[in-house]
C-alpha atoms as a PDB file:
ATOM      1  CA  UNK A   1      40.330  19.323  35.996  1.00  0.00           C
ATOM      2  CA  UNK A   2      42.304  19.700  39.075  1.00  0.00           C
ATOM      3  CA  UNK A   3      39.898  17.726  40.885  1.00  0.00           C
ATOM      4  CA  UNK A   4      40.271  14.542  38.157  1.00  0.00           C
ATOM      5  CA  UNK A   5      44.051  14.926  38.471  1.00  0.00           C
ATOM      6  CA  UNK A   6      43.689  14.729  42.400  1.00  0.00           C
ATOM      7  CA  UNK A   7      41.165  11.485  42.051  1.00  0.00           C
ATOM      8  CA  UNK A   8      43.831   9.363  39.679  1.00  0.00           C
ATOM      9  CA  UNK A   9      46.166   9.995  41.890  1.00  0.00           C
ATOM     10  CA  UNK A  10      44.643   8.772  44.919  1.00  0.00           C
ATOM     11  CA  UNK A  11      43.432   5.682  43.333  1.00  0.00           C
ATOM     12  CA  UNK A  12      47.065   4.858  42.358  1.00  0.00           C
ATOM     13  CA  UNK A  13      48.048   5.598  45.735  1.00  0.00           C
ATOM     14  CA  UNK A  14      45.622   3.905  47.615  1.00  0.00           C
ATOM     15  CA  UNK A  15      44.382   0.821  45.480  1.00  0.00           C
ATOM     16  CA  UNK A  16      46.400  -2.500  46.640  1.00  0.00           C
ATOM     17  CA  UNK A  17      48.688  -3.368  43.357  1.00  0.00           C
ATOM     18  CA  UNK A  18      46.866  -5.965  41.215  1.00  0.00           C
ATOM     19  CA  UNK A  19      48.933  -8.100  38.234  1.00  0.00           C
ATOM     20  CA  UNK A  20      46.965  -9.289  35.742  1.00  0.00           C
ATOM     21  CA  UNK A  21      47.979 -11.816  33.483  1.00  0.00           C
ATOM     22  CA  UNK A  22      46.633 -14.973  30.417  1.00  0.00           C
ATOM     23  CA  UNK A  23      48.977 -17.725  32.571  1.00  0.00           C
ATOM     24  CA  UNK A  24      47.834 -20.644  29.598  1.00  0.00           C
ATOM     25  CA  UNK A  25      44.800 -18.909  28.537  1.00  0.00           C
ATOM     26  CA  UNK A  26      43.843 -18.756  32.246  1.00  0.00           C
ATOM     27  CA  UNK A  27      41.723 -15.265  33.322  1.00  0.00           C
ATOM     28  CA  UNK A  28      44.197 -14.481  36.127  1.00  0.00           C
ATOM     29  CA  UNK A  29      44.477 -11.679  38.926  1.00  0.00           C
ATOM     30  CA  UNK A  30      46.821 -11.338  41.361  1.00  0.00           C
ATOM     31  CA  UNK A  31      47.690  -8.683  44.159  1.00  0.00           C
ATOM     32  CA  UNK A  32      49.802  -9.039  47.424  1.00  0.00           C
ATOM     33  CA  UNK A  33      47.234 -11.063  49.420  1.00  0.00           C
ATOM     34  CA  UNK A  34      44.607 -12.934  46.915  1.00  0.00           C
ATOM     35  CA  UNK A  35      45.048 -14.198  43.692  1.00  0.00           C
ATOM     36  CA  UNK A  36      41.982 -15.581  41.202  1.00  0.00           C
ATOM     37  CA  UNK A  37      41.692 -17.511  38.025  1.00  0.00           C
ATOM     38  CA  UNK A  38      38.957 -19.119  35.880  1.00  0.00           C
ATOM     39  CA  UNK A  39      39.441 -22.599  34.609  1.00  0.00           C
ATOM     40  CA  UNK A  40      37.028 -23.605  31.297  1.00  0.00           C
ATOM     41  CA  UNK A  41      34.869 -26.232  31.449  1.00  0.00           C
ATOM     42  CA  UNK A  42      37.401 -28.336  29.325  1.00  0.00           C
ATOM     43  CA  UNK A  43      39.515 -28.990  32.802  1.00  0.00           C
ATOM     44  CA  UNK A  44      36.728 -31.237  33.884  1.00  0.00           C
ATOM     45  CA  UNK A  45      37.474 -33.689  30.483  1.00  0.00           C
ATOM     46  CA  UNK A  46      40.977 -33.995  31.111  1.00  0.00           C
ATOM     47  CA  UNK A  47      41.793 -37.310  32.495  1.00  0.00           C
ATOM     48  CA  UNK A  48      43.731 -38.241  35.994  1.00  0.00           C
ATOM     49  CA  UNK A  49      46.780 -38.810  34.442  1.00  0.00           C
ATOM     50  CA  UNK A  50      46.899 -35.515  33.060  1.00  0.00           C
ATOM     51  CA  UNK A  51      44.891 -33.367  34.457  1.00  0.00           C
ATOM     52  CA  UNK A  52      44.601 -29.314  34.345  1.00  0.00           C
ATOM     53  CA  UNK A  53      47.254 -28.006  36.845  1.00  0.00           C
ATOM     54  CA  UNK A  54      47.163 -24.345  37.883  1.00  0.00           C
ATOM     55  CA  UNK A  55      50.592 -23.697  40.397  1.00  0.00           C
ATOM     56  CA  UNK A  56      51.108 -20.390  42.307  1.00  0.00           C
ATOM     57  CA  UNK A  57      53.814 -18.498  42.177  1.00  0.00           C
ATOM     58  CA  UNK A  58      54.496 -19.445  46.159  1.00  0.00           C
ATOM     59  CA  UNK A  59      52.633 -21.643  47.955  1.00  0.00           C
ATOM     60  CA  UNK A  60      50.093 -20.541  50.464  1.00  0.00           C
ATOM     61  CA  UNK A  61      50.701 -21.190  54.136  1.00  0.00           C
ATOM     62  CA  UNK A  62      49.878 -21.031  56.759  1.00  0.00           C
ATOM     63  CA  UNK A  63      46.415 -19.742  56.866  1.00  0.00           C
ATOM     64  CA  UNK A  64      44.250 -19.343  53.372  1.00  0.00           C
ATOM     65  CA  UNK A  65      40.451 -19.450  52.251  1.00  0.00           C
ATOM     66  CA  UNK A  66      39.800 -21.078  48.688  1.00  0.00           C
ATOM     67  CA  UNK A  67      36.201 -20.097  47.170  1.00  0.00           C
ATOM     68  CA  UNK A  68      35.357 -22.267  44.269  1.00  0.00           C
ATOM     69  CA  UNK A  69      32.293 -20.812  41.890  1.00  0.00           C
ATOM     70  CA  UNK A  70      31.438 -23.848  39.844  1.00  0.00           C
ATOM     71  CA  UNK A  71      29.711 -22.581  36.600  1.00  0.00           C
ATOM     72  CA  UNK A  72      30.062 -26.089  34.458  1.00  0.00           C
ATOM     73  CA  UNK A  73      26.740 -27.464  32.303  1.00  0.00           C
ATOM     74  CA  UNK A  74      27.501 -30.628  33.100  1.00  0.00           C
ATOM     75  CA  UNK A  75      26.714 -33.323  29.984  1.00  0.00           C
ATOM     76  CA  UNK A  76      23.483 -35.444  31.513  1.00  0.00           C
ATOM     77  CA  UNK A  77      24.223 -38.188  33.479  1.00  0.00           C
ATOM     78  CA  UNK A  78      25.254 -38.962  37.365  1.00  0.00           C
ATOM     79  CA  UNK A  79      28.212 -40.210  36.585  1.00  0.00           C
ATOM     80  CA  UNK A  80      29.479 -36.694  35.153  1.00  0.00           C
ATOM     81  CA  UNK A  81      31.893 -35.458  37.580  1.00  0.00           C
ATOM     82  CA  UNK A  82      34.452 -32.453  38.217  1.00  0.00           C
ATOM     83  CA  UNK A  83      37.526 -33.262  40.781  1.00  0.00           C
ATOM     84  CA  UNK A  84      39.716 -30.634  42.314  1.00  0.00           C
ATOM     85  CA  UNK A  85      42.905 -30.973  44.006  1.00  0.00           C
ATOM     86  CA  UNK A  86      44.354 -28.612  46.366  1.00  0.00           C
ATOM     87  CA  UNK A  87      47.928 -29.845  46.515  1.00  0.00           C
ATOM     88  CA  UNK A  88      50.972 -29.782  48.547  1.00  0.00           C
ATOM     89  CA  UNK A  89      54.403 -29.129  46.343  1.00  0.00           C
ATOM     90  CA  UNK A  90      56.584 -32.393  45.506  1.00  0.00           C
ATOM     91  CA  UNK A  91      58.020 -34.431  47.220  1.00  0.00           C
ATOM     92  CA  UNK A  92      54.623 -33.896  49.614  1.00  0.00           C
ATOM     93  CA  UNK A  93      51.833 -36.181  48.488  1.00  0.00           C
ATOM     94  CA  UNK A  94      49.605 -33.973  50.926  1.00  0.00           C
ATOM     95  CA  UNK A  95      46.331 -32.900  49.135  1.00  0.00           C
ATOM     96  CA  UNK A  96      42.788 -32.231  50.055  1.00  0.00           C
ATOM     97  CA  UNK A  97      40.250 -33.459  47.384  1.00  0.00           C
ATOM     98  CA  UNK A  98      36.622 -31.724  46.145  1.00  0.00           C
ATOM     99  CA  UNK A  99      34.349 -34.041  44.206  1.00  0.00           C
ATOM    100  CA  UNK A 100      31.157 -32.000  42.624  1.00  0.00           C
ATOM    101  CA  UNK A 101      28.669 -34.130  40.408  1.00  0.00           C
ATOM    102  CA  UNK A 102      26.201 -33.122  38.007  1.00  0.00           C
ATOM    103  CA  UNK A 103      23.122 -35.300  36.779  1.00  0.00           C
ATOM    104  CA  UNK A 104      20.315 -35.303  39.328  1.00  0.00           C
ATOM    105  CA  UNK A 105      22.767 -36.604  42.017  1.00  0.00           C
ATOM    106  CA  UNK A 106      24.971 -33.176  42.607  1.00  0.00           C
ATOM    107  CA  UNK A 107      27.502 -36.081  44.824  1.00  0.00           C
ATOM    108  CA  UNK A 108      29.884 -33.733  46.448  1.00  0.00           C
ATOM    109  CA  UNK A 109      32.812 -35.538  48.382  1.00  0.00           C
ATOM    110  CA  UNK A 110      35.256 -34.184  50.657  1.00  0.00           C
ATOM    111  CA  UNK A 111      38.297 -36.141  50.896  1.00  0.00           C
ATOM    112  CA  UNK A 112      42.450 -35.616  52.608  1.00  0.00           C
ATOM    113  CA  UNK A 113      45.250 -37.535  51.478  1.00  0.00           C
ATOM    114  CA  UNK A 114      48.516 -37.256  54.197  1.00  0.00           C
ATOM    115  CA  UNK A 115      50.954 -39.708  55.664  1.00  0.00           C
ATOM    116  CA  UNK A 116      49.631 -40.397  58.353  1.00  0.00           C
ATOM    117  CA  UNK A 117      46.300 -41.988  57.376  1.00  0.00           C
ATOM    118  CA  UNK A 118      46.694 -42.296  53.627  1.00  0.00           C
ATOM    119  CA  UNK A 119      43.699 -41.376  51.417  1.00  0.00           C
ATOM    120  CA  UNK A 120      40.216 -40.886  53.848  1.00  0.00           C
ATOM    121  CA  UNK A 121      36.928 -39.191  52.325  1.00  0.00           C
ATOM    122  CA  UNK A 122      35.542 -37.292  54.820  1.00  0.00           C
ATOM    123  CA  UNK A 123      32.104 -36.093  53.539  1.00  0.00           C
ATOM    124  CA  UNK A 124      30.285 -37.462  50.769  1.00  0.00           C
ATOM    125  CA  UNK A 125      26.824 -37.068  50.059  1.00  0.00           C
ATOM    126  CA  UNK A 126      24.642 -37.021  47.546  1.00  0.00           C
ATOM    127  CA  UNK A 127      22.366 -33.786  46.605  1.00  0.00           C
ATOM    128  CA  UNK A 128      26.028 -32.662  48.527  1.00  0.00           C
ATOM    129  CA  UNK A 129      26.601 -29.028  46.491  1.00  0.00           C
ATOM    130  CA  UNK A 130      24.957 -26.428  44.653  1.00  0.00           C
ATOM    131  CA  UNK A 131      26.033 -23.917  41.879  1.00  0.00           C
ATOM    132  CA  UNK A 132      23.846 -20.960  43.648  1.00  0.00           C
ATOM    133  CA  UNK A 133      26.704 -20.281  45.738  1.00  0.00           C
ATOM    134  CA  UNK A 134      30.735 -20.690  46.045  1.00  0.00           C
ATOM    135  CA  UNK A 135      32.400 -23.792  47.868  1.00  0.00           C
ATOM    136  CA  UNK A 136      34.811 -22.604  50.065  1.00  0.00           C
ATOM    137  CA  UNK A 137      37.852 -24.374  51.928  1.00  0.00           C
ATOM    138  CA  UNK A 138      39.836 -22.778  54.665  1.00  0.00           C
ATOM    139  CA  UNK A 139      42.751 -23.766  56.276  1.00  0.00           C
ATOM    140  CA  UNK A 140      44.413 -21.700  58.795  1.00  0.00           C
ATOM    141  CA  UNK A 141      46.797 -22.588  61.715  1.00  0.00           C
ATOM    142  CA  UNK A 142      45.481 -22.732  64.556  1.00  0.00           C
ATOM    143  CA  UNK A 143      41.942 -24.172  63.003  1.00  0.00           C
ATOM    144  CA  UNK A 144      42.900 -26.622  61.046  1.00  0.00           C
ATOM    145  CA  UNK A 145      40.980 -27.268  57.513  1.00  0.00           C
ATOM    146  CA  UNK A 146      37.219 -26.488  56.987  1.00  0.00           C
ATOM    147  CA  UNK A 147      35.027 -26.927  54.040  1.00  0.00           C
ATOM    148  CA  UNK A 148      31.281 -26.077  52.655  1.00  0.00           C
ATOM    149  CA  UNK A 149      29.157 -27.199  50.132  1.00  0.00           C
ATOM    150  CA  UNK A 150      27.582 -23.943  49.295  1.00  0.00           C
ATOM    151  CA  UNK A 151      25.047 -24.317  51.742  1.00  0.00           C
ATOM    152  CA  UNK A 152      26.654 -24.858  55.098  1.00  0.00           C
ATOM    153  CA  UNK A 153      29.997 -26.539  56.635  1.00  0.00           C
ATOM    154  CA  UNK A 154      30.509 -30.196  55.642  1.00  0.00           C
ATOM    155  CA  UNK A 155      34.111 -30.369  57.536  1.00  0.00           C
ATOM    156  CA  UNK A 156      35.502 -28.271  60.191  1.00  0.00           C
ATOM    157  CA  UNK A 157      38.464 -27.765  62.029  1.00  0.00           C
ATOM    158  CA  UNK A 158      40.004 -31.278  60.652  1.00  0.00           C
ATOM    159  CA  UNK A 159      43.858 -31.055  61.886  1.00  0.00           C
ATOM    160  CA  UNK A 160      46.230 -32.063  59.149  1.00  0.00           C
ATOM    161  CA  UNK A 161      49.473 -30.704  60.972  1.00  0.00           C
ATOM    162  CA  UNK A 162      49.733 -27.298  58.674  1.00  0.00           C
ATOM    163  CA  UNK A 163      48.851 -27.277  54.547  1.00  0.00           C
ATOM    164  CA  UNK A 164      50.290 -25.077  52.136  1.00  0.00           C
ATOM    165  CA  UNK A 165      48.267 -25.113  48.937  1.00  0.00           C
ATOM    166  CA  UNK A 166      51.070 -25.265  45.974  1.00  0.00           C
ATOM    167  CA  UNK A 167      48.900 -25.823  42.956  1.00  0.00           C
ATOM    168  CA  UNK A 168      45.155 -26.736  41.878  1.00  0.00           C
ATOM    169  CA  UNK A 169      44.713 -30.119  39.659  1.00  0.00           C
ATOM    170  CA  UNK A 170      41.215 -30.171  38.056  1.00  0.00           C
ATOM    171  CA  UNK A 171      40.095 -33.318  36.077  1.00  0.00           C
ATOM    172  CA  UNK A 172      36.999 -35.490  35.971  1.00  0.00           C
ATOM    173  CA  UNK A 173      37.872 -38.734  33.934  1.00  0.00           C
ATOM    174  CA  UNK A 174      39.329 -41.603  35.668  1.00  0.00           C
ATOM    175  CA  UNK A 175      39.403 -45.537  35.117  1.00  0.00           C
ATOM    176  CA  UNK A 176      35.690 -46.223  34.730  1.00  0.00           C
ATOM    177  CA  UNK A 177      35.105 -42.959  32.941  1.00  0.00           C
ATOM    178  CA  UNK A 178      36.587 -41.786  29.560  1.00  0.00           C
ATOM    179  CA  UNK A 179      33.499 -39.399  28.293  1.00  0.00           C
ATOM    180  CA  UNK A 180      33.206 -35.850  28.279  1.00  0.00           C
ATOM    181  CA  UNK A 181      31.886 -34.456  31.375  1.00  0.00           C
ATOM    182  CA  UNK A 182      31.213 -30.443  30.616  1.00  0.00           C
ATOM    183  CA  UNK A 183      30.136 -28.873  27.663  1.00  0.00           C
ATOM    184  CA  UNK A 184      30.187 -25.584  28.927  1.00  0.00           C
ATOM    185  CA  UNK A 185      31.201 -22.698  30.998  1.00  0.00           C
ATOM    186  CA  UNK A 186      33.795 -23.096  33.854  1.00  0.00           C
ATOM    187  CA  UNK A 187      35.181 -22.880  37.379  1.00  0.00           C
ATOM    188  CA  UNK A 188      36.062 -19.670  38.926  1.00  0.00           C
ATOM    189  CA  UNK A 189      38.594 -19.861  42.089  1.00  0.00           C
ATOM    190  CA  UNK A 190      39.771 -16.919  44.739  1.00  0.00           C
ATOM    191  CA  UNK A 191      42.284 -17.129  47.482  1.00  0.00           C
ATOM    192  CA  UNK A 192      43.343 -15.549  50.029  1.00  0.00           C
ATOM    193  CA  UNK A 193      45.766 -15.785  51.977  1.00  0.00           C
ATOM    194  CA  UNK A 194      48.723 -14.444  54.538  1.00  0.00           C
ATOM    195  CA  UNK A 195      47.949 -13.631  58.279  1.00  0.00           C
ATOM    196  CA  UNK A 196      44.176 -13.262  58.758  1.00  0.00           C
ATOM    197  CA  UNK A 197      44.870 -10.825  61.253  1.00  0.00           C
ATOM    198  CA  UNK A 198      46.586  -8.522  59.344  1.00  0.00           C
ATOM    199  CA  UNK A 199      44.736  -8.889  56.356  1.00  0.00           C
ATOM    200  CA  UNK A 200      42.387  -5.739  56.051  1.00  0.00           C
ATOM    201  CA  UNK A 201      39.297  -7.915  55.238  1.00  0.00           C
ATOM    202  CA  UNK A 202      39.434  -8.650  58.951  1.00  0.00           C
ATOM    203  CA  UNK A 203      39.743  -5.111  60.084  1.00  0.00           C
ATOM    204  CA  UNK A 204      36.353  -4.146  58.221  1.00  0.00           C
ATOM    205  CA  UNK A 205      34.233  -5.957  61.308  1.00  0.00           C
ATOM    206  CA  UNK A 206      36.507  -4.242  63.874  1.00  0.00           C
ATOM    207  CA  UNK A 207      35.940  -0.684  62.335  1.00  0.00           C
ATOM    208  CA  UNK A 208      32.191  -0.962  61.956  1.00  0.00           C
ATOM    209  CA  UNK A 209      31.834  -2.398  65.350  1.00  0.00           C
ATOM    210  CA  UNK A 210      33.749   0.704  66.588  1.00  0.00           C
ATOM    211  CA  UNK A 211      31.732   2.927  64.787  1.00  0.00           C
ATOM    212  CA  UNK A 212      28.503   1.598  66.234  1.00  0.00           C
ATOM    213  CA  UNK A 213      30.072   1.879  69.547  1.00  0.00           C
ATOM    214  CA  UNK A 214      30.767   4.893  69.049  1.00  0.00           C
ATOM    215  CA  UNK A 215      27.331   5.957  68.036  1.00  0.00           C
ATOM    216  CA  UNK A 216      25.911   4.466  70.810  1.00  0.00           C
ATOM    217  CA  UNK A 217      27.756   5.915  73.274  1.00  0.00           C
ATOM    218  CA  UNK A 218      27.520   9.044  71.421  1.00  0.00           C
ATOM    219  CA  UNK A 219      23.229   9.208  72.066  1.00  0.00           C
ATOM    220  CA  UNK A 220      23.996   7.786  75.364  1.00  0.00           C
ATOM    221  CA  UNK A 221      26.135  10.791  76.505  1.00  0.00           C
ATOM    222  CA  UNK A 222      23.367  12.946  74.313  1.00  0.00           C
ATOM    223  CA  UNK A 223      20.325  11.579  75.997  1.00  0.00           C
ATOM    224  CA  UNK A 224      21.812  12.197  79.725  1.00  0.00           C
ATOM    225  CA  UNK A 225      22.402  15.946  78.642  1.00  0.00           C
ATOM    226  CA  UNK A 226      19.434  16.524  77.383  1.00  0.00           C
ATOM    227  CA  UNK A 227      17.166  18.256  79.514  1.00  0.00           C
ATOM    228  CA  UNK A 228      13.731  17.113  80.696  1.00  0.00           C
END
């Protein structure tokens, strides 16, 4: 009993402080350095005009990795589409833009809107993504923005002088498209976000390569003592 009572209280103690809430029927988790929600498959039938905005609490900045687990059945046809918008808050009409297809094409654009250069698609490519693995999009500040398809980097290190993500927009009708696109299931995202070098996802590598060094110089010290 003792021992139970000692085991709770280390998990309070030592588990990071998640907040879980239903933010608009959203599946949400938060804690001090990630935060996660599931969109349903409905977001992709919303049109541009008014599509399915998710906002953080804060906006993320400067350095943050987005992983995007797309789990849609996407109604047949190429021309079936889920967009997603990473965006700046107003006034900024900064954003960064995922395209993912269904039908037998699986398009999957990558494109940045800024400033400077207006609206430029950087990847696009058909057969571009695939569900059996996350998307993921990482901005940090001294790298600029990367992105994958699932399968390996499409864009990387693209400068767009600093981003901070302030909300998600998901649609998939536009002009020349006012038909359902899903029909099922939905999109799962994850961020995280804060100083990479703090974070202790980036300590894990460090420890395990100093406990391998350790070993090894641990056999190497044992094998010089041991006699012949």
């Amino acid at each position: 009993m003792h021992l139970l009572l000692v085991l709770i209280t280390a998990l309070i103690l030592f588990l990071p402080p998640f907040a879980f809430a239903q933010d608009q029927d959203y599946q949400v988790i938060k804690s001090d350095r990630s935060e996660s929600f599931v969109l349903p498959y409905t977001a992709s039938n919303q049109d541009k005009d008014n599509p399915l905005v998710y906002t953080f609490d804060e906006p993320k900045q400067p350095s943050w990795i987005l992983t995007i687990q797309n789990n849609l059945s996407y109604v047949p046809g190429n021309d079936s589409k889920t967009i997603i918008k990473i965006q700046e808050p107003a006034p900024s009409e900064k954003y960064i833009e995922i395209a993912m297809f269904g039908g037998n094409s699986t398009r999957y654009w990558v494109a940045v809107n800024t400033p400077e250069a207006g609206y430029a698609r950087i990847y696009d490519q058909n057969d571009g993504w695939t569900a059996d693995n996350p998307v993921s999009v990482t901005h940090s500040e001294n790298g600029g923005l990367s992105v994958t398809n699932g399968r390996r980097t499409v864009v990387d290190s693209l400068n767009l002088n600093g981003f901070a993500a302030g909300s998600i927009a998901v649609y998939g009708n536009d002009d020349e498209k006012v038909t359902a696109n899903a029909f099922a299931g939905d999109i799962s995202f994850q961020i995280l976000f804060g100083s990479f070098e703090q974070s202790p996802l980036y300590l894990v590598p460090a420890a395990v390569m100093a406990g391998v060094g350790g070993l090894v110089i641990g056999l190497l010290i044992f094998k010089k003592r041991k006699p012949e």
